[in-house]
C-alpha atoms as a PDB file:
ATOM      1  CA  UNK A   1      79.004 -10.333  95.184  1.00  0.00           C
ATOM      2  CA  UNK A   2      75.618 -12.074  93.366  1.00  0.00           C
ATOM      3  CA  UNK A   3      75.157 -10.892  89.920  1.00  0.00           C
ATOM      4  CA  UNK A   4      71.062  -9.468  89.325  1.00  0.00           C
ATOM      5  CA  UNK A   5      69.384 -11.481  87.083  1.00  0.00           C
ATOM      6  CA  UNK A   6      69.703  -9.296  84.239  1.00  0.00           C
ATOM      7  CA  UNK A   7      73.632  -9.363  84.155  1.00  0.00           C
ATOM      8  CA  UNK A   8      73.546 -12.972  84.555  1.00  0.00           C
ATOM      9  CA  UNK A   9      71.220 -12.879  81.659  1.00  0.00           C
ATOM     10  CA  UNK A  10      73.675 -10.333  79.608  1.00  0.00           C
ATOM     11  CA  UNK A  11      76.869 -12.767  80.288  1.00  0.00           C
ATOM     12  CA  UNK A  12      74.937 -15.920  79.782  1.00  0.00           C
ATOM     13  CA  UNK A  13      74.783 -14.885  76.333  1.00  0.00           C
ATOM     14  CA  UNK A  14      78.128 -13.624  75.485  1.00  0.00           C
ATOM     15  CA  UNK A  15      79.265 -16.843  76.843  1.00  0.00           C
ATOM     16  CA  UNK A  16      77.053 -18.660  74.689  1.00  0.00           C
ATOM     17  CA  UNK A  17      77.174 -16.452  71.468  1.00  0.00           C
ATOM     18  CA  UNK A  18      80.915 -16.116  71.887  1.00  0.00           C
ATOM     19  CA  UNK A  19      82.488 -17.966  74.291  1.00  0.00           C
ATOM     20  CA  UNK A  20      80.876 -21.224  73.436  1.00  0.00           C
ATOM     21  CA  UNK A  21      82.661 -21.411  69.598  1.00  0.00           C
ATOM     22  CA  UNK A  22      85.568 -20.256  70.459  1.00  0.00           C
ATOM     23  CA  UNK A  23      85.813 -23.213  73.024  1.00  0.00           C
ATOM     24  CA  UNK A  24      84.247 -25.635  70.296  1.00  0.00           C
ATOM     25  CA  UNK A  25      87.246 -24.363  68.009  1.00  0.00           C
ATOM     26  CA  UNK A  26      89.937 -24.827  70.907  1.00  0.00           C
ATOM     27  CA  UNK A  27      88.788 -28.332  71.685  1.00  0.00           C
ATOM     28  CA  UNK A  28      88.814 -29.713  68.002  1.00  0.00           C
ATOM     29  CA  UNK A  29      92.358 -28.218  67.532  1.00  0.00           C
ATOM     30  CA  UNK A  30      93.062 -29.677  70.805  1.00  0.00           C
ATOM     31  CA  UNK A  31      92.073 -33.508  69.661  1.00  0.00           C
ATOM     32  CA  UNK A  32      93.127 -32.979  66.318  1.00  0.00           C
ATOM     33  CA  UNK A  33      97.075 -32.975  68.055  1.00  0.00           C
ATOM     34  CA  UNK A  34      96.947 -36.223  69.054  1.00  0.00           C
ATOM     35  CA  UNK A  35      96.971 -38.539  66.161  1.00  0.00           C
ATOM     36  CA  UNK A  36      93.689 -39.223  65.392  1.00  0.00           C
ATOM     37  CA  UNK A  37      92.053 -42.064  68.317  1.00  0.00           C
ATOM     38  CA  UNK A  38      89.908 -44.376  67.988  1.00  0.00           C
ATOM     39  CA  UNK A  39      86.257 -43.032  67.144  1.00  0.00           C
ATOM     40  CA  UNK A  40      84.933 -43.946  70.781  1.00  0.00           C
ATOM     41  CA  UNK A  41      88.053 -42.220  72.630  1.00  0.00           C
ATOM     42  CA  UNK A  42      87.241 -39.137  71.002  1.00  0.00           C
ATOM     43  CA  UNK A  43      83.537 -39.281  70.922  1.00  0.00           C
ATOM     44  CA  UNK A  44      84.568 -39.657  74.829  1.00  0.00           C
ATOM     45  CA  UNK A  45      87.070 -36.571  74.762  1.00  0.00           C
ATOM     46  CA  UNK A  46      84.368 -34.461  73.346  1.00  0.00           C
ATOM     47  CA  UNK A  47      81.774 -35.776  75.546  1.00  0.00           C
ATOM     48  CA  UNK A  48      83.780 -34.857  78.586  1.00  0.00           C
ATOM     49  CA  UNK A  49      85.292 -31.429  77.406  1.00  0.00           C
ATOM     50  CA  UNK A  50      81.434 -30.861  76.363  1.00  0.00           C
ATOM     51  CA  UNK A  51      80.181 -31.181  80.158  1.00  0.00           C
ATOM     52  CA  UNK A  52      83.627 -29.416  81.217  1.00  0.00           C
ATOM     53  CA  UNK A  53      82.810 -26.541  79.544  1.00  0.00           C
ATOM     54  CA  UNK A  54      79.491 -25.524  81.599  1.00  0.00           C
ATOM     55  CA  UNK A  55      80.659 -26.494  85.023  1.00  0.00           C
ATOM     56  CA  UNK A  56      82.656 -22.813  85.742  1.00  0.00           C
ATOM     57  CA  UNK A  57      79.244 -21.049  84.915  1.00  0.00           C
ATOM     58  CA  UNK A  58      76.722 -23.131  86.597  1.00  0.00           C
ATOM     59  CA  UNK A  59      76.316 -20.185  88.734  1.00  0.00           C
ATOM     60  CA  UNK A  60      75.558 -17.929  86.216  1.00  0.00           C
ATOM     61  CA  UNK A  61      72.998 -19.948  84.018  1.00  0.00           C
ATOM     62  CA  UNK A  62      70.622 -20.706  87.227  1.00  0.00           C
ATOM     63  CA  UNK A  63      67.306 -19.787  87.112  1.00  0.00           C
ATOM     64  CA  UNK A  64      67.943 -18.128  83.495  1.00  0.00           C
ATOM     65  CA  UNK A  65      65.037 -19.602  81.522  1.00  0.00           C
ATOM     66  CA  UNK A  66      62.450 -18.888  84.426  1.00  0.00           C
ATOM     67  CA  UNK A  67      60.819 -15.095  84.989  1.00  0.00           C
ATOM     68  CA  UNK A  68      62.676 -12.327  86.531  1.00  0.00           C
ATOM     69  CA  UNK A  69      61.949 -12.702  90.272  1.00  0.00           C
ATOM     70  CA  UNK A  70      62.391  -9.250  90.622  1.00  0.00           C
ATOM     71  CA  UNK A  71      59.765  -8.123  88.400  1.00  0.00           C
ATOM     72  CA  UNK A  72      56.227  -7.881  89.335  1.00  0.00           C
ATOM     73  CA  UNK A  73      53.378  -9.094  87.354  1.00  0.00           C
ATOM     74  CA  UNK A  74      50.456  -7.610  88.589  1.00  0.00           C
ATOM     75  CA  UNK A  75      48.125  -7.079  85.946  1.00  0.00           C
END
């Protein structure tokens, strides 16, 4: 089932407002177990869990930023 473009809108932000920190928080706890690597292994780890992140919701942040296609604009 496609989401409309307003729910995609509508979870688009509560993944960025809340889901986003909360998986900033889990991934610096998450490097901060192994015992502290070298500066360009973790700038890697959080490069990687950085594009990670996005890749389940690619579906849902498509086409956010342009107009409602639904809408029309017939002024």
């Amino acid at each position: 089932m496609a989401l409309s473009y307003k729910a995609r809108r509508r979870w688009s932000l509560l993944i960025l407002l809340v889901g986003l920190p909360l998986y900033i928080l889990v991934a610096s706890w998450a490097v901060t177990l192994l015992d502290r690597p070298n500066i360009l292994i973790e700038l890697a780890i959080y490069i990687v869990l950085g594009i990670v992140w996005a890749l389940p919701f690619r579906a849902v942040f498509r086409g956010i930023g342009q107009a409602d296609p639904g809408r029309d604009d017939k002024d």
